[in-house]
N, C-alpha and C. Protein backbone atom coordinates (compact mmCIF):
# COMPACT_ATOMS: atom_id res chain seq x y z
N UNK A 1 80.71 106.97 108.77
CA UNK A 1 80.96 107.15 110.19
C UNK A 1 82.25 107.95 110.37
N UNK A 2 81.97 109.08 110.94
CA UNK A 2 83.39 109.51 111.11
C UNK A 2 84.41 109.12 111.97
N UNK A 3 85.69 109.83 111.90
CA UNK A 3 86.95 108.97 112.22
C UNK A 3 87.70 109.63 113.16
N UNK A 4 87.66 109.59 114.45
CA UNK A 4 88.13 110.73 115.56
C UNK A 4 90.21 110.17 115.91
N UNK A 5 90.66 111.07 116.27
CA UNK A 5 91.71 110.85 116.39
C UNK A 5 92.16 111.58 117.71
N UNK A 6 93.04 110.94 118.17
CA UNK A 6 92.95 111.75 119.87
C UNK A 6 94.61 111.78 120.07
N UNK A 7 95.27 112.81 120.39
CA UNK A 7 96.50 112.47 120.32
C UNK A 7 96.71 113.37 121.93
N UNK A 8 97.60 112.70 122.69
CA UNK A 8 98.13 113.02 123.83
C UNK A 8 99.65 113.35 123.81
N UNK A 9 100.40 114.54 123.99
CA UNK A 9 101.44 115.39 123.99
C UNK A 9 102.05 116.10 124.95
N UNK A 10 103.36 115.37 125.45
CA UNK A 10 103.96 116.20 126.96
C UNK A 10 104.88 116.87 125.98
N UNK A 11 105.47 118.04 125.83
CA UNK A 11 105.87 118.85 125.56
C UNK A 11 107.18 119.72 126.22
N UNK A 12 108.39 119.49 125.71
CA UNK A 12 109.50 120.02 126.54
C UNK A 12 109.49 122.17 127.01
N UNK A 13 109.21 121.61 128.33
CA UNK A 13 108.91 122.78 128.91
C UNK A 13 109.31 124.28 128.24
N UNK A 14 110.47 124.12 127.84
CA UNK A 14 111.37 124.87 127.23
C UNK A 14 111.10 125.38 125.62
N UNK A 15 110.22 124.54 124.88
CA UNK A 15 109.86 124.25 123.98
C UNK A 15 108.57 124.51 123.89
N UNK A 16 107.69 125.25 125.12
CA UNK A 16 106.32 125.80 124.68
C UNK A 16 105.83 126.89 123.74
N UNK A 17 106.93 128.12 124.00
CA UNK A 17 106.25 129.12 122.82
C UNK A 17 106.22 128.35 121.41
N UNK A 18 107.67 127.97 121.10
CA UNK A 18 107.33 127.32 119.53
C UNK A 18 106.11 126.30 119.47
N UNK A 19 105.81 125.18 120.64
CA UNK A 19 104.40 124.40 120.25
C UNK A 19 103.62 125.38 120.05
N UNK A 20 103.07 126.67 120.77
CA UNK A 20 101.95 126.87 120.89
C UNK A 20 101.78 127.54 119.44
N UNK A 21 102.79 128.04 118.96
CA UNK A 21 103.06 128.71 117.93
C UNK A 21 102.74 127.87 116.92
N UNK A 22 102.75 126.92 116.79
CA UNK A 22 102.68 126.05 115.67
C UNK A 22 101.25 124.91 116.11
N UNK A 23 100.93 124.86 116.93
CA UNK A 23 99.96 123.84 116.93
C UNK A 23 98.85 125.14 116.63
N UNK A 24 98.89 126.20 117.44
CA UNK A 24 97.63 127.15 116.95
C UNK A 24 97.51 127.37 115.31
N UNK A 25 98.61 127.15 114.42
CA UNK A 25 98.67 127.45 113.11
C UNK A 25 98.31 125.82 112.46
N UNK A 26 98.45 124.82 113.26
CA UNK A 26 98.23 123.47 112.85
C UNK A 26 96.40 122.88 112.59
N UNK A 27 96.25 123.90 114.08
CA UNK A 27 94.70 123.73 114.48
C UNK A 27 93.82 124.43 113.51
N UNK A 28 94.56 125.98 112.94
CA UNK A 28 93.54 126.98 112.17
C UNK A 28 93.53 126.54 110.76
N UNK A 29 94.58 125.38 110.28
CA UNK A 29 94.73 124.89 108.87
C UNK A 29 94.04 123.84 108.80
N UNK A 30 94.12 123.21 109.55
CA UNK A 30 93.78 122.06 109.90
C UNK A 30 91.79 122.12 110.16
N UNK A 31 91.36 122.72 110.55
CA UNK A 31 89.64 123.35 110.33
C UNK A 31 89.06 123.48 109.41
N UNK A 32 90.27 124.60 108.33
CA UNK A 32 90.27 124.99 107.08
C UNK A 32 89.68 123.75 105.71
N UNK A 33 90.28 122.68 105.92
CA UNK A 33 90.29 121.89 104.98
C UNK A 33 89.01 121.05 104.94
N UNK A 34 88.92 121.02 103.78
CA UNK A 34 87.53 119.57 103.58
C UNK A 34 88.11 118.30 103.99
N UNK A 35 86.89 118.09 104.88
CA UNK A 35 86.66 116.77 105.44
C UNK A 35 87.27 116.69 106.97
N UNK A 36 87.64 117.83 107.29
CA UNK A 36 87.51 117.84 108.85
C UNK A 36 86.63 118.75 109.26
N UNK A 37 86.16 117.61 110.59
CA UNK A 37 84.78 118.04 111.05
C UNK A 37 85.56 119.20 112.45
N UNK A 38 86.37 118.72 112.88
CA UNK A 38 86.57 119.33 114.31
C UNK A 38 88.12 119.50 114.52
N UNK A 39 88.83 120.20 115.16
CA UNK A 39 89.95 120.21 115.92
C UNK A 39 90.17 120.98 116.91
N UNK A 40 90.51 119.91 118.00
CA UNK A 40 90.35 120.90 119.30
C UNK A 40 91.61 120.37 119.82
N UNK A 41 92.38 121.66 120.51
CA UNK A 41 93.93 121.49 121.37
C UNK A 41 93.19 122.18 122.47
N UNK A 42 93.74 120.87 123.86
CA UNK A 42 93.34 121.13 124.98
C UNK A 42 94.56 121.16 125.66
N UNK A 43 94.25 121.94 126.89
CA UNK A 43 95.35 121.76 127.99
C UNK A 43 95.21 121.05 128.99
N UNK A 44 95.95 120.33 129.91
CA UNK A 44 95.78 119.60 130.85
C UNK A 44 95.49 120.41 131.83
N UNK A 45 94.47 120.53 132.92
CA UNK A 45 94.45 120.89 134.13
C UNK A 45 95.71 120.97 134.69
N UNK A 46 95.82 119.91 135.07
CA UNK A 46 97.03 119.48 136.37
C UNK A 46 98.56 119.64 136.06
N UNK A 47 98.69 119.56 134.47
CA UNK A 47 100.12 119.85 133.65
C UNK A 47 100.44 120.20 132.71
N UNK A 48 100.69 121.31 132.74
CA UNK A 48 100.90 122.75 131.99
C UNK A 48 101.49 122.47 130.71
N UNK A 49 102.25 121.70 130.37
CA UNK A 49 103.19 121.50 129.05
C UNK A 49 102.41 119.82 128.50
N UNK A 50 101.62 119.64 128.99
CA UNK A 50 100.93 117.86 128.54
C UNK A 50 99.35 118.68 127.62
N UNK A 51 99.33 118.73 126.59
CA UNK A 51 98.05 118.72 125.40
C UNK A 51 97.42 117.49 125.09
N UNK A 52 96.45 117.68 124.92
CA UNK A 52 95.43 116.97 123.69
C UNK A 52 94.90 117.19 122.65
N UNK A 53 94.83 116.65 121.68
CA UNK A 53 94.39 117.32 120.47
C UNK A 53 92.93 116.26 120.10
N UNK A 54 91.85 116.64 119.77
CA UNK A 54 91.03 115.81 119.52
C UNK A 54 90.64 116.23 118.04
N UNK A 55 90.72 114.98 117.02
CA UNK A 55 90.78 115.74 115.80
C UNK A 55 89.34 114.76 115.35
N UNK A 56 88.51 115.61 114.51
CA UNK A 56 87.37 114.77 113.49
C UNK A 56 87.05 114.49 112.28
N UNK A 57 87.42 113.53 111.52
CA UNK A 57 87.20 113.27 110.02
C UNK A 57 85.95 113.19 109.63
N UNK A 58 85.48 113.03 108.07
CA UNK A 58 84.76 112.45 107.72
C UNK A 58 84.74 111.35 107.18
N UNK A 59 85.92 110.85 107.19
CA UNK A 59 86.68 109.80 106.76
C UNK A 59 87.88 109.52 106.16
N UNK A 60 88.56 108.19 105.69
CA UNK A 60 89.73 108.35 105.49
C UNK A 60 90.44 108.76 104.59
N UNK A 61 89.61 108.93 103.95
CA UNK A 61 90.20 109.97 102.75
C UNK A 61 90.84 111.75 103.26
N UNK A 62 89.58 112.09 104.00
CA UNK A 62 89.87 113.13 104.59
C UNK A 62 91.26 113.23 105.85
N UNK A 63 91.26 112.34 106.33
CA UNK A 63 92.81 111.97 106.91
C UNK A 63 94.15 111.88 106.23
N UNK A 64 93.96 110.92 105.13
CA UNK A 64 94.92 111.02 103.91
C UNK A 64 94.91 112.30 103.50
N UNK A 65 94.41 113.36 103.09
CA UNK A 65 94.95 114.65 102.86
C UNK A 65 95.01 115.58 103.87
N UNK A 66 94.43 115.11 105.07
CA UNK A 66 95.69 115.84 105.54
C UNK A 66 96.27 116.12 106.05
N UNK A 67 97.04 114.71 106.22
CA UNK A 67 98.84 114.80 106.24
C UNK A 67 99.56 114.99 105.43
N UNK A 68 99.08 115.40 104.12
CA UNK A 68 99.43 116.03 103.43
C UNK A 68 99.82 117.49 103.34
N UNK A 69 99.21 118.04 104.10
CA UNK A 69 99.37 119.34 104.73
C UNK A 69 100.29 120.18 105.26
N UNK A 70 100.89 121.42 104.83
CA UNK A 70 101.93 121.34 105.36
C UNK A 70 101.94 121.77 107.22
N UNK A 71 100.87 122.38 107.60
CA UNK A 71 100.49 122.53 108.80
C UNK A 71 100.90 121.26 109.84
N UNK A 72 100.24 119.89 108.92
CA UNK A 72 100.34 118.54 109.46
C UNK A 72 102.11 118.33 109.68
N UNK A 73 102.52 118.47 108.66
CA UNK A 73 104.03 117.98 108.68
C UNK A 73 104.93 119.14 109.80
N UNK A 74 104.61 119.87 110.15
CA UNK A 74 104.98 120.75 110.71
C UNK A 74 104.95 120.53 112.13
N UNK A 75 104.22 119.27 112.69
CA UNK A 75 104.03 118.92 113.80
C UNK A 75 105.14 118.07 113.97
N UNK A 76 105.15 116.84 112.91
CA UNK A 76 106.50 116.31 112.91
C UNK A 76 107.90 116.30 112.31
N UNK A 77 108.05 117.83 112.50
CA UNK A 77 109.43 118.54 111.99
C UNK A 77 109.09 119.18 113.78
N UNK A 78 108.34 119.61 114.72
CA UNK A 78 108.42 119.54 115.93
C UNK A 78 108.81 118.60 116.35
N UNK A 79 108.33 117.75 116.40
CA UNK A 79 108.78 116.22 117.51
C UNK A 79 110.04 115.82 116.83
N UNK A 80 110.36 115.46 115.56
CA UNK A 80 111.50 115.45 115.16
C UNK A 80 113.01 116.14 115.56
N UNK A 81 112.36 117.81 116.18
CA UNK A 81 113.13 118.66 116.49
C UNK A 81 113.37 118.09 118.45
N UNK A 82 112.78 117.22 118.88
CA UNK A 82 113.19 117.26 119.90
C UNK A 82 112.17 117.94 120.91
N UNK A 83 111.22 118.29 120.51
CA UNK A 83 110.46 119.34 120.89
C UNK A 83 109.19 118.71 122.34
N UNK A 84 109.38 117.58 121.52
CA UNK A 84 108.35 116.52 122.75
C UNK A 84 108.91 115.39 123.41
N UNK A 85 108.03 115.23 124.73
CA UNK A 85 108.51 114.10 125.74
C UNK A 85 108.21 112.95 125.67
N UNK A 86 107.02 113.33 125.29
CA UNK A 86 105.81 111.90 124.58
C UNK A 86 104.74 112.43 123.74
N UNK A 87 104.77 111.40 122.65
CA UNK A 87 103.37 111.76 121.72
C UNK A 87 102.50 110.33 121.66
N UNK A 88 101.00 110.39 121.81
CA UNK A 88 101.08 108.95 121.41
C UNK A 88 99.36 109.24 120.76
N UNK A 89 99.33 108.76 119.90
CA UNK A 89 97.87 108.80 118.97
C UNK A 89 97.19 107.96 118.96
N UNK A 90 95.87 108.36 118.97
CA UNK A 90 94.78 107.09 118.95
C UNK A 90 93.76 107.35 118.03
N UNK A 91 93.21 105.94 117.13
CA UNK A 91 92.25 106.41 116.03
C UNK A 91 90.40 105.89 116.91
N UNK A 92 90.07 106.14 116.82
CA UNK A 92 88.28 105.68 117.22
C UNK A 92 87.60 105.69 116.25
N UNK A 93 86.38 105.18 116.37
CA UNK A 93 85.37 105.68 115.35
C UNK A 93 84.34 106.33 115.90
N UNK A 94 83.36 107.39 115.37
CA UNK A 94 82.55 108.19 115.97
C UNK A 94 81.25 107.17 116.48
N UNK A 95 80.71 107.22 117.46
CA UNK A 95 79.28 106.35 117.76
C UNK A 95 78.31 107.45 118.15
N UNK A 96 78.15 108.53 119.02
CA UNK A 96 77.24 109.11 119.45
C UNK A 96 78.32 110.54 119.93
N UNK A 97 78.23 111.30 118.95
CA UNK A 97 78.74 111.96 118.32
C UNK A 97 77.64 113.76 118.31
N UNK A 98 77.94 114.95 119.11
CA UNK A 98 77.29 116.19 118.56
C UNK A 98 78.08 116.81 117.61
């Protein structure tokens, strides 16, 4: 059963070119690898600097590598940097699933 991950991201206004810069390089590595099914970075309608990222495993193995990644770690050398307002992640499991 795969393993969806949903992460919600307000983003310091000031601090958008470098996200976009780096989540688009997070998203295209992040595709790249075995055992992810999906990654999608969305924008909020209503607020311009607030993302979503909806990510798809095949399982947890495939999660364990990769955050291994350096694409992955690169997100939190962002937030680390100060770069976000709020991050907050959520794991699911897939049920009815295209």
């Amino acid at each position: 059963m795969p393993i969806c991950i949903v992460v919600e991201a307000e983003i310091k206004e000031d601090r958008m070119d470098d996200f976009l810069d780096m989540i688009e390089k997070n998203a295209v590595g992040s595709r790249a690898e075995p055992g992810c099914i999906r990654f999608d970075v969305l924008q909020a309608a209503d607020q311009e600097n607030k993302f979503f990222f909806y990510e798809v495993y095949e399982d947890a193995a495939a999660i364990d590598f990769h955050k291994t990644q350096p694409h992955y770690a690169a997100w939190g050398t962002f937030k680390e940097s100060g770069g976000t307002l709020s991050s907050v992640s959520k794991k699911a499991s897939g049920k009815f699933m295209t």
